[in-house]
PDB file of N, CA and C in Angstrom:
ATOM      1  N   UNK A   1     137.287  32.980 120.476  1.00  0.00           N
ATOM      2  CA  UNK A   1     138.137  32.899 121.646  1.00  0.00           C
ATOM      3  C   UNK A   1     138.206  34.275 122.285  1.00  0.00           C
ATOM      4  N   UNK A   2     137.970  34.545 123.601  1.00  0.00           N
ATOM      5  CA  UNK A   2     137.807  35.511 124.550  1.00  0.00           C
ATOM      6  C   UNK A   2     139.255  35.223 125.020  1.00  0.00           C
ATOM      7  N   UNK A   3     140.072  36.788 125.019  1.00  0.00           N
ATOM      8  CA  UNK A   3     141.319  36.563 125.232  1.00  0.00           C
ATOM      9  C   UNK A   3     140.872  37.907 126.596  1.00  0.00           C
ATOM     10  N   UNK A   4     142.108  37.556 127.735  1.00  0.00           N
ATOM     11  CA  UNK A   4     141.727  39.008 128.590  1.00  0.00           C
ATOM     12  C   UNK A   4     142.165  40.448 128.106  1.00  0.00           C
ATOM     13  N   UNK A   5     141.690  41.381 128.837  1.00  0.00           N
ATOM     14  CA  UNK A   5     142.008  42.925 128.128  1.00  0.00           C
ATOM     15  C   UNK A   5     143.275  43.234 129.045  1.00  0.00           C
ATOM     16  N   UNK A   6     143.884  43.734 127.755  1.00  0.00           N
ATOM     17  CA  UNK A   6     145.412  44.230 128.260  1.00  0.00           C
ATOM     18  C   UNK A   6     145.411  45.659 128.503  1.00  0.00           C
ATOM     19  N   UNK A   7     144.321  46.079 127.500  1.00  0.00           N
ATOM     20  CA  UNK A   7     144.998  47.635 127.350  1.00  0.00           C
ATOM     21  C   UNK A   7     143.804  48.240 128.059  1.00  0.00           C
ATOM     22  N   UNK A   8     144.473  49.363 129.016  1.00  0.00           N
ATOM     23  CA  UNK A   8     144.069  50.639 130.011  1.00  0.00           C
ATOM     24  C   UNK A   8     143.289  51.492 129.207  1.00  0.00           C
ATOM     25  N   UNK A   9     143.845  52.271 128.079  1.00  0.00           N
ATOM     26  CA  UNK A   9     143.231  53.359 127.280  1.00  0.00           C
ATOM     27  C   UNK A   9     142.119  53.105 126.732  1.00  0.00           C
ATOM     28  N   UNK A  10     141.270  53.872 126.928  1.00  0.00           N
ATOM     29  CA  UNK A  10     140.031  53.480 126.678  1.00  0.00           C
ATOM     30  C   UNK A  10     139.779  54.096 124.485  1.00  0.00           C
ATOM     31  N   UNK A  11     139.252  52.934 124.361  1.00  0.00           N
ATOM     32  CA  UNK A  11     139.534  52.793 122.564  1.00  0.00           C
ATOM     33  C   UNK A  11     140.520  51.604 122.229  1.00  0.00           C
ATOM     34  N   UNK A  12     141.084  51.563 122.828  1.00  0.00           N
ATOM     35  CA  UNK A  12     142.424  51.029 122.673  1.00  0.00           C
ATOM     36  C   UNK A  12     142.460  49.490 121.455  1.00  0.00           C
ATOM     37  N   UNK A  13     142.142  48.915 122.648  1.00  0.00           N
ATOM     38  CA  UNK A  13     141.526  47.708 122.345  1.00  0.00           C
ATOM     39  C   UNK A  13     140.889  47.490 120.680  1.00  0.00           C
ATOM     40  N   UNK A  14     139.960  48.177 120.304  1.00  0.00           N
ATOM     41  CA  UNK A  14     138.983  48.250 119.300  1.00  0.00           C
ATOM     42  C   UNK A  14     140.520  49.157 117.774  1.00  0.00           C
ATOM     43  N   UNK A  15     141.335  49.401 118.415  1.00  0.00           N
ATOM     44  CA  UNK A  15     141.770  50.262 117.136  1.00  0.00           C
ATOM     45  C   UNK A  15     143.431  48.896 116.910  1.00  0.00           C
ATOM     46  N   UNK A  16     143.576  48.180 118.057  1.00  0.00           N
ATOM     47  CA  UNK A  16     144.380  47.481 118.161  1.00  0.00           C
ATOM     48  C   UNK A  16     144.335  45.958 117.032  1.00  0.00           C
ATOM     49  N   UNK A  17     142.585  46.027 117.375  1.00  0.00           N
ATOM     50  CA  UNK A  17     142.034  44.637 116.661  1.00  0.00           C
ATOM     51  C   UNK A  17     142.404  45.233 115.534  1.00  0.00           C
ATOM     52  N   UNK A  18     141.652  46.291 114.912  1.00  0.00           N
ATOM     53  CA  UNK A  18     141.636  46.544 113.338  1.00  0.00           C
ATOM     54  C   UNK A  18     143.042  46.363 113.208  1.00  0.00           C
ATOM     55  N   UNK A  19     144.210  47.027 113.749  1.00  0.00           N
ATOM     56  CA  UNK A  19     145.493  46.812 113.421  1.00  0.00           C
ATOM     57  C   UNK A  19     145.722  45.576 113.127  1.00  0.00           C
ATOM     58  N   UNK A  20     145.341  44.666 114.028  1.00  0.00           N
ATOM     59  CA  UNK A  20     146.258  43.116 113.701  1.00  0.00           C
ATOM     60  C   UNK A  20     145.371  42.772 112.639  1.00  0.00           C
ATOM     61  N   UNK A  21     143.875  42.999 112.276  1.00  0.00           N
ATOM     62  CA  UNK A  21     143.243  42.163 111.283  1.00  0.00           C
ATOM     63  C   UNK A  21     143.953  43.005 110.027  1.00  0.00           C
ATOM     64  N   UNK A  22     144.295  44.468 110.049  1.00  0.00           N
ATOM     65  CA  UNK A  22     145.301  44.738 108.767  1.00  0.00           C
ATOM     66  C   UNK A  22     146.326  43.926 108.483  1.00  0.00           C
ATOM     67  N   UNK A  23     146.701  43.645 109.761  1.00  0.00           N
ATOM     68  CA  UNK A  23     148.466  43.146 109.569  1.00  0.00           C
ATOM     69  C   UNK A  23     148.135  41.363 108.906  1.00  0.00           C
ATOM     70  N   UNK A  24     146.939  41.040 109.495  1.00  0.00           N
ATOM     71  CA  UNK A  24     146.869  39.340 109.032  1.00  0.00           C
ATOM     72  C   UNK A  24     146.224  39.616 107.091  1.00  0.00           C
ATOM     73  N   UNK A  25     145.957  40.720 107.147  1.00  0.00           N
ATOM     74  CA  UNK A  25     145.281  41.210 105.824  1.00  0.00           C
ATOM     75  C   UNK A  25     147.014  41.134 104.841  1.00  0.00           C
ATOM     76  N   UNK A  26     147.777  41.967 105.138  1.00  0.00           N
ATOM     77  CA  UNK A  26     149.090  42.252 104.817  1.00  0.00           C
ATOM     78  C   UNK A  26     149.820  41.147 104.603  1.00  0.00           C
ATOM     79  N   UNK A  27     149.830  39.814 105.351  1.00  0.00           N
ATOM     80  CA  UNK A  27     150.778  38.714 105.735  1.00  0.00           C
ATOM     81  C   UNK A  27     149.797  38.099 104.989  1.00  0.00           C
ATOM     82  N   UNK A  28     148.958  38.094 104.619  1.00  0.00           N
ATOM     83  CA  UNK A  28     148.392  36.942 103.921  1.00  0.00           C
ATOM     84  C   UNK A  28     148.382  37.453 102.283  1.00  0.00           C
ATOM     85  N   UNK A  29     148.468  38.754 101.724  1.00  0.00           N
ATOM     86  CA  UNK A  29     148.903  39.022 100.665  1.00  0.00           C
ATOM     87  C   UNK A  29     150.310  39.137 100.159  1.00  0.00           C
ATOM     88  N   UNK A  30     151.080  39.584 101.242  1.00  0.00           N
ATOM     89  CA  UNK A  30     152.852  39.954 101.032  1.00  0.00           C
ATOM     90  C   UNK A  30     153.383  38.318 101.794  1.00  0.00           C
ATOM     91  N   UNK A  31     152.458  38.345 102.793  1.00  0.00           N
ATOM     92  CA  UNK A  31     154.233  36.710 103.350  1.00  0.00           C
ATOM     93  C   UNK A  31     154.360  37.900 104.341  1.00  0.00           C
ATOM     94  N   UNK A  32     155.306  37.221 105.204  1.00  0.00           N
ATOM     95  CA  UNK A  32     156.591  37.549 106.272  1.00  0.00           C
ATOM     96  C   UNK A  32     157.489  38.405 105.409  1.00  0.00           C
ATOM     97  N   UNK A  33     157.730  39.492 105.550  1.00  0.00           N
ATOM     98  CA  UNK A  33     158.698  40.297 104.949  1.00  0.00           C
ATOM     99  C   UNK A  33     159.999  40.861 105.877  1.00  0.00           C
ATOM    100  N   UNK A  34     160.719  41.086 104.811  1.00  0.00           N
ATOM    101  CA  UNK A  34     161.868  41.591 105.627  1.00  0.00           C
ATOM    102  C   UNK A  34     162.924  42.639 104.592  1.00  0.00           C
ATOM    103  N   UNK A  35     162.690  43.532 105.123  1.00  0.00           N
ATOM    104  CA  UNK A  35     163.486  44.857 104.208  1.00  0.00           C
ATOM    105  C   UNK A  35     164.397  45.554 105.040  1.00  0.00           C
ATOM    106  N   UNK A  36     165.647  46.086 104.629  1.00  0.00           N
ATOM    107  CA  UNK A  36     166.044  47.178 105.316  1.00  0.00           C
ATOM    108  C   UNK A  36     165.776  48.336 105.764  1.00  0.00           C
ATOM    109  N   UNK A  37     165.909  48.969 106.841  1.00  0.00           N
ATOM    110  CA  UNK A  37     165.185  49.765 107.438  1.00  0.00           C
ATOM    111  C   UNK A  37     165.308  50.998 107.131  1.00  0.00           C
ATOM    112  N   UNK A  38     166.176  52.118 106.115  1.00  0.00           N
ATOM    113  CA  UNK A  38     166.151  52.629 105.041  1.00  0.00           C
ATOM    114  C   UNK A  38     166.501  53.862 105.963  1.00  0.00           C
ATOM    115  N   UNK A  39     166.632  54.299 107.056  1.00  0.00           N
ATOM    116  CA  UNK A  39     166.492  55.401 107.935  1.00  0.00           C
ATOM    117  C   UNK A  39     168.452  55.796 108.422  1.00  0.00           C
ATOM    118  N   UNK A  40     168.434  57.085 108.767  1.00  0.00           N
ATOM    119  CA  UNK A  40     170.058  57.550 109.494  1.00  0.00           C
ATOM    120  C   UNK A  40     170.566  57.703 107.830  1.00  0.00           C
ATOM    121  N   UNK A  41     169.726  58.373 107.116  1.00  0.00           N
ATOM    122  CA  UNK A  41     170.741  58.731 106.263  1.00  0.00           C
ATOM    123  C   UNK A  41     171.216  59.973 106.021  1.00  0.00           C
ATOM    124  N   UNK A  42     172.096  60.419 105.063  1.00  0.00           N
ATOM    125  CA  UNK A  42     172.703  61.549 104.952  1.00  0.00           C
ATOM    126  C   UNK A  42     171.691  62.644 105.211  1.00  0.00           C
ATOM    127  N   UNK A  43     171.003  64.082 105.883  1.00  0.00           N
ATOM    128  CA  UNK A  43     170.558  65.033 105.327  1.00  0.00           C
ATOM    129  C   UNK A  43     168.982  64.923 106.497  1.00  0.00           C
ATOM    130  N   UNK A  44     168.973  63.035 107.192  1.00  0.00           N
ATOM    131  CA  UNK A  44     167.892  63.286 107.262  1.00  0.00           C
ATOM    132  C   UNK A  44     167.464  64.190 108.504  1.00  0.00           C
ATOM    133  N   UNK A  45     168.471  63.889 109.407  1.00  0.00           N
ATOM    134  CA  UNK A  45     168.552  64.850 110.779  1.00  0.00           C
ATOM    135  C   UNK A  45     168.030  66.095 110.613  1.00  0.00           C
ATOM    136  N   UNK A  46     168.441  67.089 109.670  1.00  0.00           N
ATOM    137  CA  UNK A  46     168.040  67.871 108.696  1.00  0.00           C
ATOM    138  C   UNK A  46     166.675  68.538 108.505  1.00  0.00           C
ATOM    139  N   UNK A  47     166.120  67.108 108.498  1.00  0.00           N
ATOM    140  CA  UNK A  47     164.531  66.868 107.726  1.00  0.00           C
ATOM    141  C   UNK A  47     163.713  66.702 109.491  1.00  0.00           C
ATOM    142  N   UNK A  48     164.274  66.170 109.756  1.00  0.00           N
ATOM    143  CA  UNK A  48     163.837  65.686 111.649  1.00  0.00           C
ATOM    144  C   UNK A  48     163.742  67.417 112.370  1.00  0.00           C
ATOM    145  N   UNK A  49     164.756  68.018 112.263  1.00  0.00           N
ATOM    146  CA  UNK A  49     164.797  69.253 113.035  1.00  0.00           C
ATOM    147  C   UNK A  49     163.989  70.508 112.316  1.00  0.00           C
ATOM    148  N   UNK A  50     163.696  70.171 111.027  1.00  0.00           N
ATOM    149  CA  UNK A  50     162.880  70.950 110.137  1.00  0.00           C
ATOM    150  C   UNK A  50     161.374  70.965 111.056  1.00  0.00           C
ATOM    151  N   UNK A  51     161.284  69.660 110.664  1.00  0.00           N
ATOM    152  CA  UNK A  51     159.667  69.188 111.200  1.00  0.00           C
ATOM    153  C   UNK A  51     159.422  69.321 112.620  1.00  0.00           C
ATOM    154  N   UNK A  52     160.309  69.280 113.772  1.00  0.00           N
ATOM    155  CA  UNK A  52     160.105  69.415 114.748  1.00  0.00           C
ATOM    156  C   UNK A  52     159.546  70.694 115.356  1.00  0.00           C
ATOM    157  N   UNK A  53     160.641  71.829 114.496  1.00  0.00           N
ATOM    158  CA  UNK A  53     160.644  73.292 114.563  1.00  0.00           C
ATOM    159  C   UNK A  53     159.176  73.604 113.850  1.00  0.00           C
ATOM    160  N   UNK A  54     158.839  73.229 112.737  1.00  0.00           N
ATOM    161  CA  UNK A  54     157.934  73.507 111.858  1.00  0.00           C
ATOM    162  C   UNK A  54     156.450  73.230 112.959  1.00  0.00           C
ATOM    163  N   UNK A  55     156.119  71.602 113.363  1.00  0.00           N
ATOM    164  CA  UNK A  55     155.406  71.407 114.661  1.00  0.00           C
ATOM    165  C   UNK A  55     155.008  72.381 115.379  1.00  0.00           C
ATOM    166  N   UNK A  56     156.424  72.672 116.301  1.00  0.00           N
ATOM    167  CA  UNK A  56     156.560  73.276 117.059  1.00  0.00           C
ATOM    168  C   UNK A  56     155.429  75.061 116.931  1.00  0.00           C
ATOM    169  N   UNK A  57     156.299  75.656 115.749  1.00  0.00           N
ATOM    170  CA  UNK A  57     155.681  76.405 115.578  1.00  0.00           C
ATOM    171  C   UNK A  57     154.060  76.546 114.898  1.00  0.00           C
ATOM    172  N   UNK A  58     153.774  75.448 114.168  1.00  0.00           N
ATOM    173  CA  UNK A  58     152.274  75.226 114.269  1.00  0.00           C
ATOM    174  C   UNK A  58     151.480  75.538 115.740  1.00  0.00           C
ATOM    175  N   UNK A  59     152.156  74.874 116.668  1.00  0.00           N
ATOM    176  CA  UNK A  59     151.181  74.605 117.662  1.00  0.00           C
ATOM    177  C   UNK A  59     151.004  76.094 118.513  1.00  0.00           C
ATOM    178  N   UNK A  60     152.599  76.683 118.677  1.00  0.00           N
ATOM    179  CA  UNK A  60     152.940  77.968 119.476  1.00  0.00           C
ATOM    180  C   UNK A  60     151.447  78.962 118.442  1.00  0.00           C
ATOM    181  N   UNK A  61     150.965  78.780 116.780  1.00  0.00           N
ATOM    182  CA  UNK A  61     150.087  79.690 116.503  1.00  0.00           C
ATOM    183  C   UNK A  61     148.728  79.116 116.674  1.00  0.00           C
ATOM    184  N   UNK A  62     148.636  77.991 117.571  1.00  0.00           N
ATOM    185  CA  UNK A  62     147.467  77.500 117.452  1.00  0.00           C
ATOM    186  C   UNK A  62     146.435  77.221 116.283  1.00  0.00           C
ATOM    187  N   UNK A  63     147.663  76.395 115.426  1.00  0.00           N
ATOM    188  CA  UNK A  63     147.056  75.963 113.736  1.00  0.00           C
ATOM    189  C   UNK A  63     147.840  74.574 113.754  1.00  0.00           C
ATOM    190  N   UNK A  64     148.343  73.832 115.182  1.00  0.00           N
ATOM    191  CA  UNK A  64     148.941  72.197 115.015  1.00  0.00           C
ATOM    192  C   UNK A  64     147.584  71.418 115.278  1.00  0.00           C
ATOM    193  N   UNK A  65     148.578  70.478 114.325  1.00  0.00           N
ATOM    194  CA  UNK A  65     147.555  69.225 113.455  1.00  0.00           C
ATOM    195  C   UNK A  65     147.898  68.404 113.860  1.00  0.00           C
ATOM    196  N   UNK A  66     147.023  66.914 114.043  1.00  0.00           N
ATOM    197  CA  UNK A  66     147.763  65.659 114.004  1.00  0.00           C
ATOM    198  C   UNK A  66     148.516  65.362 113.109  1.00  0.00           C
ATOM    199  N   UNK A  67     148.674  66.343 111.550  1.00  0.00           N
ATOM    200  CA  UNK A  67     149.448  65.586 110.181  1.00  0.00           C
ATOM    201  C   UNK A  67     150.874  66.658 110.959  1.00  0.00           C
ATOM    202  N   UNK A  68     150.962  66.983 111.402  1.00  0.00           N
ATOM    203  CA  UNK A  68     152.094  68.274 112.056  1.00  0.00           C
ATOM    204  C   UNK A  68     152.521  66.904 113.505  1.00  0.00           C
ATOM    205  N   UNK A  69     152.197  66.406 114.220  1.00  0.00           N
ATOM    206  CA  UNK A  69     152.290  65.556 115.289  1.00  0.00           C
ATOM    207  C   UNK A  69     153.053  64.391 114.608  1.00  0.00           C
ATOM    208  N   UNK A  70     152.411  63.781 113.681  1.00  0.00           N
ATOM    209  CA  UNK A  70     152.762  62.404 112.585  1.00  0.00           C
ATOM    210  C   UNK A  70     153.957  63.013 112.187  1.00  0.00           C
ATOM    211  N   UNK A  71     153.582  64.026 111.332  1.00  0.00           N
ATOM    212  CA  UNK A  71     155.235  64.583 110.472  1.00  0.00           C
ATOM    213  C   UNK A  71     156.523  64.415 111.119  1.00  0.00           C
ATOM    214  N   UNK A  72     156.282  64.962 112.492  1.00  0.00           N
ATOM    215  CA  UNK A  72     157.386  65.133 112.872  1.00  0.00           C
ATOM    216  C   UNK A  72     158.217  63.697 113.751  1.00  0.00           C
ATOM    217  N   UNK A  73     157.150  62.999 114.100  1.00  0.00           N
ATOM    218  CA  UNK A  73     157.365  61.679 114.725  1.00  0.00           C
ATOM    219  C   UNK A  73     158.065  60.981 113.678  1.00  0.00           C
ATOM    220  N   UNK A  74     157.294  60.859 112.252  1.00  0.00           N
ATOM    221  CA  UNK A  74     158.018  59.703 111.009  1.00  0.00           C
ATOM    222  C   UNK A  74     159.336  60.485 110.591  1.00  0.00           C
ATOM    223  N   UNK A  75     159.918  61.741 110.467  1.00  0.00           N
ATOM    224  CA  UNK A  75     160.611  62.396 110.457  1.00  0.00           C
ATOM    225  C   UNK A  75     161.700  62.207 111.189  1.00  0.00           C
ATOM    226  N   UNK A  76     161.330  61.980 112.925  1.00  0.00           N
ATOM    227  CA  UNK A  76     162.081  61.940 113.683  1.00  0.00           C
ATOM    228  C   UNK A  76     162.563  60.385 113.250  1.00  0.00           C
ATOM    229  N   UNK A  77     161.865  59.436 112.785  1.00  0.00           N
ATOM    230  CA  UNK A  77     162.216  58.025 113.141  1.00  0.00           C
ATOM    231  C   UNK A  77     162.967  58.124 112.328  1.00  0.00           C
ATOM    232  N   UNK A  78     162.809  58.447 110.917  1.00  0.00           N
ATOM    233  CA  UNK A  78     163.598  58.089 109.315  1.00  0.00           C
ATOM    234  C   UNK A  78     165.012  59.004 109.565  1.00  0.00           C
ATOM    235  N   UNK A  79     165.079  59.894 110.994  1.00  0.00           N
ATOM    236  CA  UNK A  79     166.796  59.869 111.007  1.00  0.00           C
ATOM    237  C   UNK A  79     167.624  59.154 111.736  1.00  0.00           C
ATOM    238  N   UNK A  80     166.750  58.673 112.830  1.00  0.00           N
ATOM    239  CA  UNK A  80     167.703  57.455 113.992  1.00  0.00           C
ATOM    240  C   UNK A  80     168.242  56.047 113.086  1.00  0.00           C
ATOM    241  N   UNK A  81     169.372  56.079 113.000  1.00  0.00           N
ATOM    242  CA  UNK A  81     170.241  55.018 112.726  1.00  0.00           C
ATOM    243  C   UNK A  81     170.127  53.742 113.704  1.00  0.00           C
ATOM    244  N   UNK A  82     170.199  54.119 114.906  1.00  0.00           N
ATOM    245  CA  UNK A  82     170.256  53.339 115.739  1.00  0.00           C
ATOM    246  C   UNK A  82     169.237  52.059 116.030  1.00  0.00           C
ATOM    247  N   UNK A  83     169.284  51.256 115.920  1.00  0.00           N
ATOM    248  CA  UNK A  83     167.991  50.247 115.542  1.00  0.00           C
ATOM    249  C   UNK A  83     166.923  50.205 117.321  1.00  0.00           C
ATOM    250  N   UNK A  84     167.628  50.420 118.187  1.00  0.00           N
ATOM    251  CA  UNK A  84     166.973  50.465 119.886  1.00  0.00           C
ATOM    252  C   UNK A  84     166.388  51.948 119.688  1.00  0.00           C
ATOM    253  N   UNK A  85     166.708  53.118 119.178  1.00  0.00           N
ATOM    254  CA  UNK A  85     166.220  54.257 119.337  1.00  0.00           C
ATOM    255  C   UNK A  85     165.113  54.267 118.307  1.00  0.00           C
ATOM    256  N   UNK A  86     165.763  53.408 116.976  1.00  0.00           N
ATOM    257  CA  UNK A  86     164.621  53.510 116.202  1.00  0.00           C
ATOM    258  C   UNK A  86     163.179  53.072 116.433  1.00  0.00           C
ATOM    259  N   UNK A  87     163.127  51.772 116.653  1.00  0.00           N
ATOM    260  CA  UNK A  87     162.117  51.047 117.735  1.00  0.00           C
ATOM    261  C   UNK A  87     161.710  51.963 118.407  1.00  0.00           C
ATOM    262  N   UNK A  88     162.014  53.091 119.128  1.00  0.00           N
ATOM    263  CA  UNK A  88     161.389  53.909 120.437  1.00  0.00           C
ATOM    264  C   UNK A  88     160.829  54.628 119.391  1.00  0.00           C
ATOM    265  N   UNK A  89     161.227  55.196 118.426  1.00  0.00           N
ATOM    266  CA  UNK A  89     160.472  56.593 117.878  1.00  0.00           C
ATOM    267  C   UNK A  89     159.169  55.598 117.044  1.00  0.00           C
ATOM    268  N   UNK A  90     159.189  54.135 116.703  1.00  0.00           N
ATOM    269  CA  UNK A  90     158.457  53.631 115.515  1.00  0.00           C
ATOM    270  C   UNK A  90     157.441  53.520 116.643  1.00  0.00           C
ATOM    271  N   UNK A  91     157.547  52.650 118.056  1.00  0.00           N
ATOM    272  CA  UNK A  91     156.187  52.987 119.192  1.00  0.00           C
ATOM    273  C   UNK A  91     155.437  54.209 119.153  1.00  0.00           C
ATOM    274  N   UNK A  92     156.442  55.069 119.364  1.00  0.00           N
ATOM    275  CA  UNK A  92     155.759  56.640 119.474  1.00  0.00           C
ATOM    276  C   UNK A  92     155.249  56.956 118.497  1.00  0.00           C
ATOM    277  N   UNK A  93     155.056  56.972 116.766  1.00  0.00           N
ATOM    278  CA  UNK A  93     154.225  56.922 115.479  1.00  0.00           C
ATOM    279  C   UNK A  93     153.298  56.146 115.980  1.00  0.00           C
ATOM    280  N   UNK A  94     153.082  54.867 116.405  1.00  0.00           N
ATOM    281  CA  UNK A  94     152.268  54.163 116.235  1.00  0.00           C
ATOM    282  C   UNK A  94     151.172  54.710 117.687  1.00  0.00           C
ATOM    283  N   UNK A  95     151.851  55.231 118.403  1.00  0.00           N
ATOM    284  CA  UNK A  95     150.892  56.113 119.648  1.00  0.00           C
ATOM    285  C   UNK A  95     150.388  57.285 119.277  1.00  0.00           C
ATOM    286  N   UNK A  96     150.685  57.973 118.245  1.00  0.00           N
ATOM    287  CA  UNK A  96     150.538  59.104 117.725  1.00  0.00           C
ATOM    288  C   UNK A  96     148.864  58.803 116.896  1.00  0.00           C
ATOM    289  N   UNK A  97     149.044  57.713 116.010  1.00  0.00           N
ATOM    290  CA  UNK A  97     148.461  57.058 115.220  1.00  0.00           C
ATOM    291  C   UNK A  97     147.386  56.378 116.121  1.00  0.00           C
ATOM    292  N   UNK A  98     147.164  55.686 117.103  1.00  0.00           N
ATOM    293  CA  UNK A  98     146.449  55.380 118.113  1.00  0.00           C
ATOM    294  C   UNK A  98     145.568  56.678 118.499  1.00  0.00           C
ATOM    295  N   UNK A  99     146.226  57.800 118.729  1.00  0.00           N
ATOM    296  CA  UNK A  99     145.791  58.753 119.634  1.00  0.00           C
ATOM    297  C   UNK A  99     144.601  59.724 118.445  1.00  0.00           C
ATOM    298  N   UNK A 100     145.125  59.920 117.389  1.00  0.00           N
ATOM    299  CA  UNK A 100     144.453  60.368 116.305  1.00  0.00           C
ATOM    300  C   UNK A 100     143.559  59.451 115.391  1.00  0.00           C
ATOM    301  N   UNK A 101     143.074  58.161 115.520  1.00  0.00           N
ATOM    302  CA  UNK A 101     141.970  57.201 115.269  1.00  0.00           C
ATOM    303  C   UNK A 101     141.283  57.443 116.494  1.00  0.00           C
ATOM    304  N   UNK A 102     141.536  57.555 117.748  1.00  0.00           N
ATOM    305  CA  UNK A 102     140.466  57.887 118.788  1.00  0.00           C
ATOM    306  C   UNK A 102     139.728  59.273 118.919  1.00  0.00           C
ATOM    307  N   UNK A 103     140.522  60.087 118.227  1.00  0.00           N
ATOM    308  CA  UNK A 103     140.075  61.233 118.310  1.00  0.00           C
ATOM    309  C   UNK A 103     138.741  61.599 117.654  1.00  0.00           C
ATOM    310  N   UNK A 104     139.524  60.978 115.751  1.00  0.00           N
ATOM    311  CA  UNK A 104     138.455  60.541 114.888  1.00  0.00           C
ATOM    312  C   UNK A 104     136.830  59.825 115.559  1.00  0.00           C
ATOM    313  N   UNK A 105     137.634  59.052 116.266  1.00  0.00           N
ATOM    314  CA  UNK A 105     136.519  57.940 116.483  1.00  0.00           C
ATOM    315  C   UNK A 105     135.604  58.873 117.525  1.00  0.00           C
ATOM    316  N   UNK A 106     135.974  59.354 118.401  1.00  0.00           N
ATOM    317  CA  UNK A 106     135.274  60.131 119.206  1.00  0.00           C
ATOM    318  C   UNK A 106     134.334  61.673 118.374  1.00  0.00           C
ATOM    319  N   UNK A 107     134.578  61.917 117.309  1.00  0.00           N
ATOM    320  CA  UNK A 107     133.539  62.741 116.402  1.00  0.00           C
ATOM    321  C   UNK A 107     131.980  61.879 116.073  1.00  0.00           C
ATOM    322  N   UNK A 108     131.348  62.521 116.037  1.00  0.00           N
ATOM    323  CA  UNK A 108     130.060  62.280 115.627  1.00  0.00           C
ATOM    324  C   UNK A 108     130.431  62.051 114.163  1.00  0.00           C
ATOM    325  N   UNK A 109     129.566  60.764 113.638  1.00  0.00           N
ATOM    326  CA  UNK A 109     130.022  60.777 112.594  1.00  0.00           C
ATOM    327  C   UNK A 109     130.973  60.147 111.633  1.00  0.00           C
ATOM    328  N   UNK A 110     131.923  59.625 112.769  1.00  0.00           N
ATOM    329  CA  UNK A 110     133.126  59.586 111.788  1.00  0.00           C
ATOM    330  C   UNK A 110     133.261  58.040 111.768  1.00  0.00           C
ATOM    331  N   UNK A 111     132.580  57.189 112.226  1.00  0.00           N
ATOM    332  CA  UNK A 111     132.850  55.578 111.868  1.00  0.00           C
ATOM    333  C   UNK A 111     132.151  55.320 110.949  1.00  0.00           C
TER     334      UNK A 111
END
């Protein structure tokens, strides 16, 4: 089945499939799951402003990484309590994560 193309970014598409064939990979070993979302706890804000600063200053010496980009995104998410803010920061990991499989993918080599 030929479904139409949604997505603009070029890669997009191709890193999107592998995602859902993980996720039907996942649901067909685990089920439908449902856990608490484990994030806004004591200390972690903490851990969020660590990594941001830490980032930050990676990049200001021109030694930032995508694992410095990720860090600070999953960092940022695992302190929002808020379940609407959380959602915003879990998109932005997963764009982060998008953006660094294309990068990959764009090396010689790397598929």
């Amino acid at each position: 089945m030929s479904y139409p193309t949604i997505f603009t970014t070029p890669g997009l598409r191709a890193i999107a499939e592998e995602i859902d064939a993980e996720r039907q990979r996942q649901l067909t070993k685990f089920g439908e799951q449902h856990h608490p979302d484990g994030t806004g706890y004591p200390g972690s804000e903490k851990l969020a402003d660590f990594w941001r600063r830490k980032c930050q200053r990676a990049f200001d010496d021109g030694e930032g990484t995508w694992g410095h980009v990720l860090l600070e995104e999953v960092f940022e998410a695992m302190a929002e309590a808020d379940p609407a803010k959380l959602r915003t920061e879990l998109v932005q990991i997963a764009a982060v994560c998008a953006a660094w499989l294309a990068d990959l993918d764009s090396r010689e080599g790397a598929r």
